[in-house]
N, C-alpha and C. Protein backbone atom coordinates (compact mmCIF):
# COMPACT_ATOMS: atom_id res chain seq x y z
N UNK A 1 51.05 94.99 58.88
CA UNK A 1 52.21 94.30 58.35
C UNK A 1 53.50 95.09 58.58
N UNK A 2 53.57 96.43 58.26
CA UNK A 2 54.42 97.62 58.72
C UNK A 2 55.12 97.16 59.85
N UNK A 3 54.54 97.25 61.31
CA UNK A 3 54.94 97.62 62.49
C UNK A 3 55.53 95.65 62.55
N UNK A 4 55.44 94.51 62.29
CA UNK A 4 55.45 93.36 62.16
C UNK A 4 57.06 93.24 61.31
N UNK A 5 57.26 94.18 60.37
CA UNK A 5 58.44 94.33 59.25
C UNK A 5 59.47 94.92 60.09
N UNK A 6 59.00 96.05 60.83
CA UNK A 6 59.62 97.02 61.61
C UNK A 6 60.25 96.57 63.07
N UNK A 7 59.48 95.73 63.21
CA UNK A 7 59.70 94.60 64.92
C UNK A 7 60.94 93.61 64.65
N UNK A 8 60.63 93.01 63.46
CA UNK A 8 61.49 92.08 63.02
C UNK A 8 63.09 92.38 62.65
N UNK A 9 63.13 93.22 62.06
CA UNK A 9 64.50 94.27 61.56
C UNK A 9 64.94 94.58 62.83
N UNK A 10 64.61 95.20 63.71
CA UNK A 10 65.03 95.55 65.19
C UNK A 10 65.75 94.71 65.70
N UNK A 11 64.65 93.67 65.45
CA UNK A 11 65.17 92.39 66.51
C UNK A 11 66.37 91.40 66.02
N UNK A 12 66.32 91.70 64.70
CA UNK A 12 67.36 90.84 64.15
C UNK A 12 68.71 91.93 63.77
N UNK A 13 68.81 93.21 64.13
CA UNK A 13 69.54 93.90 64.30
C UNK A 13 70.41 94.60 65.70
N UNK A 14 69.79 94.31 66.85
CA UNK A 14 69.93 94.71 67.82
C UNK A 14 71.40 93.91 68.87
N UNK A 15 71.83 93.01 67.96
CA UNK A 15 73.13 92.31 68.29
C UNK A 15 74.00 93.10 68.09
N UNK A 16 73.92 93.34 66.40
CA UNK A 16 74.95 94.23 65.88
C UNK A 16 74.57 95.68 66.35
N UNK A 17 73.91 96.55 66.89
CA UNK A 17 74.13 97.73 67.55
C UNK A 17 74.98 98.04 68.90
N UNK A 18 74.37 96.38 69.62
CA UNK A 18 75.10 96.26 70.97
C UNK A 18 76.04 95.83 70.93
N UNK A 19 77.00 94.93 69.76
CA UNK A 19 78.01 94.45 69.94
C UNK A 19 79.37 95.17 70.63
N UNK A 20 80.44 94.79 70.93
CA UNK A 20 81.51 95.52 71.39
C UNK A 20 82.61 94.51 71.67
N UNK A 21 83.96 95.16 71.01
CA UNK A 21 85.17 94.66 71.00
C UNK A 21 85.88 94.12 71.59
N UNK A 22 86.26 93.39 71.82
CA UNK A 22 87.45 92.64 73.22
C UNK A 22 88.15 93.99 73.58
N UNK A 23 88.51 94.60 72.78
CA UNK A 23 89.56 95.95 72.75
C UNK A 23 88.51 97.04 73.62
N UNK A 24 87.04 97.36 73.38
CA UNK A 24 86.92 98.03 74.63
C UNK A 24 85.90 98.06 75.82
N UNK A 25 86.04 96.43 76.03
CA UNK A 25 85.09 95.88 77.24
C UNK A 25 86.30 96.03 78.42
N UNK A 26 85.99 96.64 79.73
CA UNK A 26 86.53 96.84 81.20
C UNK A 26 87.40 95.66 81.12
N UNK A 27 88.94 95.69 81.51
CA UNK A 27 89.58 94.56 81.99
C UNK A 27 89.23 94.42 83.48
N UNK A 28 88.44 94.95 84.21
CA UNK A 28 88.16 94.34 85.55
C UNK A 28 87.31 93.27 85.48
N UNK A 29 87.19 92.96 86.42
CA UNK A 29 86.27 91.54 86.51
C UNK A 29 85.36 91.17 87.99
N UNK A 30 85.92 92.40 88.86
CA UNK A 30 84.63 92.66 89.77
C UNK A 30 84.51 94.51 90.29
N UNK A 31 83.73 94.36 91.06
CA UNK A 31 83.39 95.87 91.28
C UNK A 31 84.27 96.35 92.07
N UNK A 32 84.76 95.84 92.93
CA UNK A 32 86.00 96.06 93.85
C UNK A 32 87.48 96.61 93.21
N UNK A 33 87.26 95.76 92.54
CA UNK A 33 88.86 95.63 91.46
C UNK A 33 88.78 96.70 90.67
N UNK A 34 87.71 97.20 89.75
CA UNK A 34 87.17 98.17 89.42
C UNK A 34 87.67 99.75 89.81
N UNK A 35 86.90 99.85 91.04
CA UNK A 35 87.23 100.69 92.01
C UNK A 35 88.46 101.45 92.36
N UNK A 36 89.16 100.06 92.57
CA UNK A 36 90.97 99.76 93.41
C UNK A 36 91.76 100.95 91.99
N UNK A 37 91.45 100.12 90.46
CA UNK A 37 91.59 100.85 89.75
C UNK A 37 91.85 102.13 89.31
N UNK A 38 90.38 102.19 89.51
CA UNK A 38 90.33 104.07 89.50
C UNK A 38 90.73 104.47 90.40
N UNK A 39 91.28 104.31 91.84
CA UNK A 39 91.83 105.07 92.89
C UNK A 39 93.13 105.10 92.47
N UNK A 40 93.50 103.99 91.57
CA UNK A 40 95.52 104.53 91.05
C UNK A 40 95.19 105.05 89.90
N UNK A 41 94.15 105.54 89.06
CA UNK A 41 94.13 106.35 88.49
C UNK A 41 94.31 107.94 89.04
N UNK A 42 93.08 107.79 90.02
CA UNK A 42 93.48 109.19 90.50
C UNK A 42 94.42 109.63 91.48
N UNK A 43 95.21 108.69 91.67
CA UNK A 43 96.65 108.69 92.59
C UNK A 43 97.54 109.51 91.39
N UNK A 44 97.60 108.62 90.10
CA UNK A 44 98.70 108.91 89.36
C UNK A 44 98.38 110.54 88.66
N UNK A 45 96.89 110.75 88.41
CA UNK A 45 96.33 112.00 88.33
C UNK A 45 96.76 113.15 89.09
N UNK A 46 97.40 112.72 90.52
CA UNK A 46 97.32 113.98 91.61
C UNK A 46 95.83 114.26 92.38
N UNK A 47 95.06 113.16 91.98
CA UNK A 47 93.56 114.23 92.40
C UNK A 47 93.37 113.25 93.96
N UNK A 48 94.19 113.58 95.49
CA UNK A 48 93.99 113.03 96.07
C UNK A 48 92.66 112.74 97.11
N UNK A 49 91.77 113.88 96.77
CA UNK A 49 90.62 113.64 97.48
C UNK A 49 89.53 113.16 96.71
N UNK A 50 89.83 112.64 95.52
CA UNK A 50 88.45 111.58 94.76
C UNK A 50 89.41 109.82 95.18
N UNK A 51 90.89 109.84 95.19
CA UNK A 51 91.32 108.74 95.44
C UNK A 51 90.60 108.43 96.58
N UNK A 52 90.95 109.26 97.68
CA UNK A 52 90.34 108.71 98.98
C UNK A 52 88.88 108.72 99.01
N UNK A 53 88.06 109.13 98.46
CA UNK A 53 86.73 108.93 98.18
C UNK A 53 86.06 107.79 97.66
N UNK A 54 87.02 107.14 96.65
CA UNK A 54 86.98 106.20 95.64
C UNK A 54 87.50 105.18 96.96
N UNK A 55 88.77 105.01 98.00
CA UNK A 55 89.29 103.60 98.55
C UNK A 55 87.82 103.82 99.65
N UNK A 56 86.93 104.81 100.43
CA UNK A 56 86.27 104.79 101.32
C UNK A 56 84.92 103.89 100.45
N UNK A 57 84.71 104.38 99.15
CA UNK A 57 83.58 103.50 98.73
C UNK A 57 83.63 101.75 99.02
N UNK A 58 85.05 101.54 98.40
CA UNK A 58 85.73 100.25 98.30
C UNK A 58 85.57 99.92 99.96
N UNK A 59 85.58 100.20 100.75
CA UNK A 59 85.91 99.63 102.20
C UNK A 59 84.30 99.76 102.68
N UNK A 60 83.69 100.97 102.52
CA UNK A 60 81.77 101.05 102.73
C UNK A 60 80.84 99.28 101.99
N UNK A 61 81.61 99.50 100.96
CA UNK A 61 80.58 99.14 99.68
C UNK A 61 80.93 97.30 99.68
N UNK A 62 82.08 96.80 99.62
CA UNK A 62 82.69 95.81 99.75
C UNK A 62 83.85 95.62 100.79
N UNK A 63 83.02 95.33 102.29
CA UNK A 63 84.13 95.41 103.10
C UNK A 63 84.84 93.80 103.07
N UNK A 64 84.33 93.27 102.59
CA UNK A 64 85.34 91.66 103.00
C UNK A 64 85.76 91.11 101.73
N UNK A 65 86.44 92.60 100.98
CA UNK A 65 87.30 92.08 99.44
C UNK A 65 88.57 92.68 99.42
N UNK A 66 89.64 91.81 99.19
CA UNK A 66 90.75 92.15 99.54
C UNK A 66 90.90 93.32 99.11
N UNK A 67 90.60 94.17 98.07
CA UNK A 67 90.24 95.35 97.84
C UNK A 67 90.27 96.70 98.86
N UNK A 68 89.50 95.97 99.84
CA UNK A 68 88.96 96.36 101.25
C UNK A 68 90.19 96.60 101.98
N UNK A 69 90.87 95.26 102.15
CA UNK A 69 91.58 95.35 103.10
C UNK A 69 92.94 96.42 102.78
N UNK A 70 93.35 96.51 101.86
CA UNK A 70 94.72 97.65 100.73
C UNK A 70 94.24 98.70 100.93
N UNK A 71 92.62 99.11 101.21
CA UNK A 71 91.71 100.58 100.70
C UNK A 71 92.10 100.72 102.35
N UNK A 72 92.42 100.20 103.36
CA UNK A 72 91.87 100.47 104.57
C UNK A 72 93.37 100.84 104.87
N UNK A 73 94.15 100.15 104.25
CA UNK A 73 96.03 100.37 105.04
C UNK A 73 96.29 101.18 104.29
N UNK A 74 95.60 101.61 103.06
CA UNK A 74 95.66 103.14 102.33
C UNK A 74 95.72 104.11 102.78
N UNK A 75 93.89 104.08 103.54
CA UNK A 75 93.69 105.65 104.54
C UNK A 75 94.36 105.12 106.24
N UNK A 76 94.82 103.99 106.32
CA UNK A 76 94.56 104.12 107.72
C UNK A 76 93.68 103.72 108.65
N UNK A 77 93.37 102.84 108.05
CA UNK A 77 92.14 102.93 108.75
C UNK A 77 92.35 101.38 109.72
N UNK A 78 92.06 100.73 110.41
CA UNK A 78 92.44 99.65 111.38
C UNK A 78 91.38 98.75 111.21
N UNK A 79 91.53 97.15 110.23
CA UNK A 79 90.56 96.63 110.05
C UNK A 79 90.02 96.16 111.41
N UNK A 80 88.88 95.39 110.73
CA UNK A 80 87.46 95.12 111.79
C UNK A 80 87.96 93.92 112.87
N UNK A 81 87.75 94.44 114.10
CA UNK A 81 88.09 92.83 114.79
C UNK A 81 88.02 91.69 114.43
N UNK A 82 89.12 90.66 114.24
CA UNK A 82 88.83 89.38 114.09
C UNK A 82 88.93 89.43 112.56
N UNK A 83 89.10 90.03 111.77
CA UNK A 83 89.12 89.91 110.23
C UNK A 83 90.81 89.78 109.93
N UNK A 84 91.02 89.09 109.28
CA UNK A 84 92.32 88.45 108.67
C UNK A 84 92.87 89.52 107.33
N UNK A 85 94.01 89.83 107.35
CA UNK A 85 94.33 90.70 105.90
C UNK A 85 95.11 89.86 105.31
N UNK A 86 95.17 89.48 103.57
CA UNK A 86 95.75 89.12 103.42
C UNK A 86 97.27 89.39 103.64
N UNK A 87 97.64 90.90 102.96
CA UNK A 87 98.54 91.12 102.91
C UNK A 87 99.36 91.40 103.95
N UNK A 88 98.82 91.28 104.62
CA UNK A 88 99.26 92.28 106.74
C UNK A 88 99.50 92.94 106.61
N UNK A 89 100.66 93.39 107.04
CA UNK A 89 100.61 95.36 106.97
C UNK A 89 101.85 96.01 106.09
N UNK A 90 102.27 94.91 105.02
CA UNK A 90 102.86 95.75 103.72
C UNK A 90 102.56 96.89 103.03
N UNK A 91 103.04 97.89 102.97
CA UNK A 91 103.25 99.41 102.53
C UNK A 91 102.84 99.55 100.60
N UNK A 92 102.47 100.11 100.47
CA UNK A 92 102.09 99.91 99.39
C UNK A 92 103.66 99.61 98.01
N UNK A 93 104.51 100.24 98.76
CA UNK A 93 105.81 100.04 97.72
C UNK A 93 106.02 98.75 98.15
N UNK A 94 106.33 98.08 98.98
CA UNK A 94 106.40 96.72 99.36
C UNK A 94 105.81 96.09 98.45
N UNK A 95 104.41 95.78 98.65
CA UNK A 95 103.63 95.19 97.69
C UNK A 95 103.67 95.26 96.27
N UNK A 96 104.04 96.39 95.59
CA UNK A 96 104.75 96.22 94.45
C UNK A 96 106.38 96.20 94.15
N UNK A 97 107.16 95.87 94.63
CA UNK A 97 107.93 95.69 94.63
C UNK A 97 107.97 93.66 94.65
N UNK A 98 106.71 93.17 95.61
CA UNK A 98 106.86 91.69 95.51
C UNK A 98 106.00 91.56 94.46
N UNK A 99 105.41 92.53 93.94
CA UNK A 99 104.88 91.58 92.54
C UNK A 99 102.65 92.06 93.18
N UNK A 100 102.71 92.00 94.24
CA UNK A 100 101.37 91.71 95.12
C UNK A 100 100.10 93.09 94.28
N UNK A 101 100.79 94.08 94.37
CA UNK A 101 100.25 95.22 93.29
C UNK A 101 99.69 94.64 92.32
N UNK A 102 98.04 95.77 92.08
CA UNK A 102 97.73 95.89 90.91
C UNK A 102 97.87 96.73 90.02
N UNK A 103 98.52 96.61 88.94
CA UNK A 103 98.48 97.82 88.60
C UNK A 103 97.81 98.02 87.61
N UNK A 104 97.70 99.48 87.41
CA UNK A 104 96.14 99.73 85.69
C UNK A 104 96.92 99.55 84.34
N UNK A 105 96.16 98.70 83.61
CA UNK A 105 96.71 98.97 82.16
C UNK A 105 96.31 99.38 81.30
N UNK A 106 96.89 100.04 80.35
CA UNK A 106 96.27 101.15 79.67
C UNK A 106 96.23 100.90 78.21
């Protein structure tokens, strides 16, 4: 009867252990975006060789997310034949300056 008392309490408790706040669930909403994120984190950090580590994942990991295509005119890098960018070849101040930037909020 014990382990039956003990199962039950768990189970009808295990909402409220896992629950969590609007206040501190990820405002991203994909893995890419995610990513893009933490690379202007560690831009604004100074730490420029986890940034570029972080846009090479983004361009490895998800190459056909616009993500991709910003991570690639980041390092330099010359997208894939035949692939379309959205943004074409706006500079990253450009892009925030039209608004096109993401930026992190804190």
């Amino acid at each position: 009867m014990k382990p039956l008392v003990l199962a039950l309490c768990t189970a009808l408790l295990a909402p409220y252990q896992c629950a969590t706040s609007k206040e501190t669930r990820p405002l991203e909403d994909t893995a890419p975006k995610a990513l893009w994120l933490l690379s202007e984190r560690f831009q604004k950090d100074g730490d420029s060789k986890a940034r570029d580590t972080t846009l090479h994942q983004i361009v490895e990991q998800y190459p056909g997310s616009r993500y991709a295509s910003r991570a690639r005119s980041e390092l330099g890098i010359e997208a894939p034949e035949g692939e379309q960018t959205e943004e074409g070849d706006k500079s990253s101040a450009e892009k925030a300056e039209a608004g096109d930037d993401v930026g992190f909020e804190e």
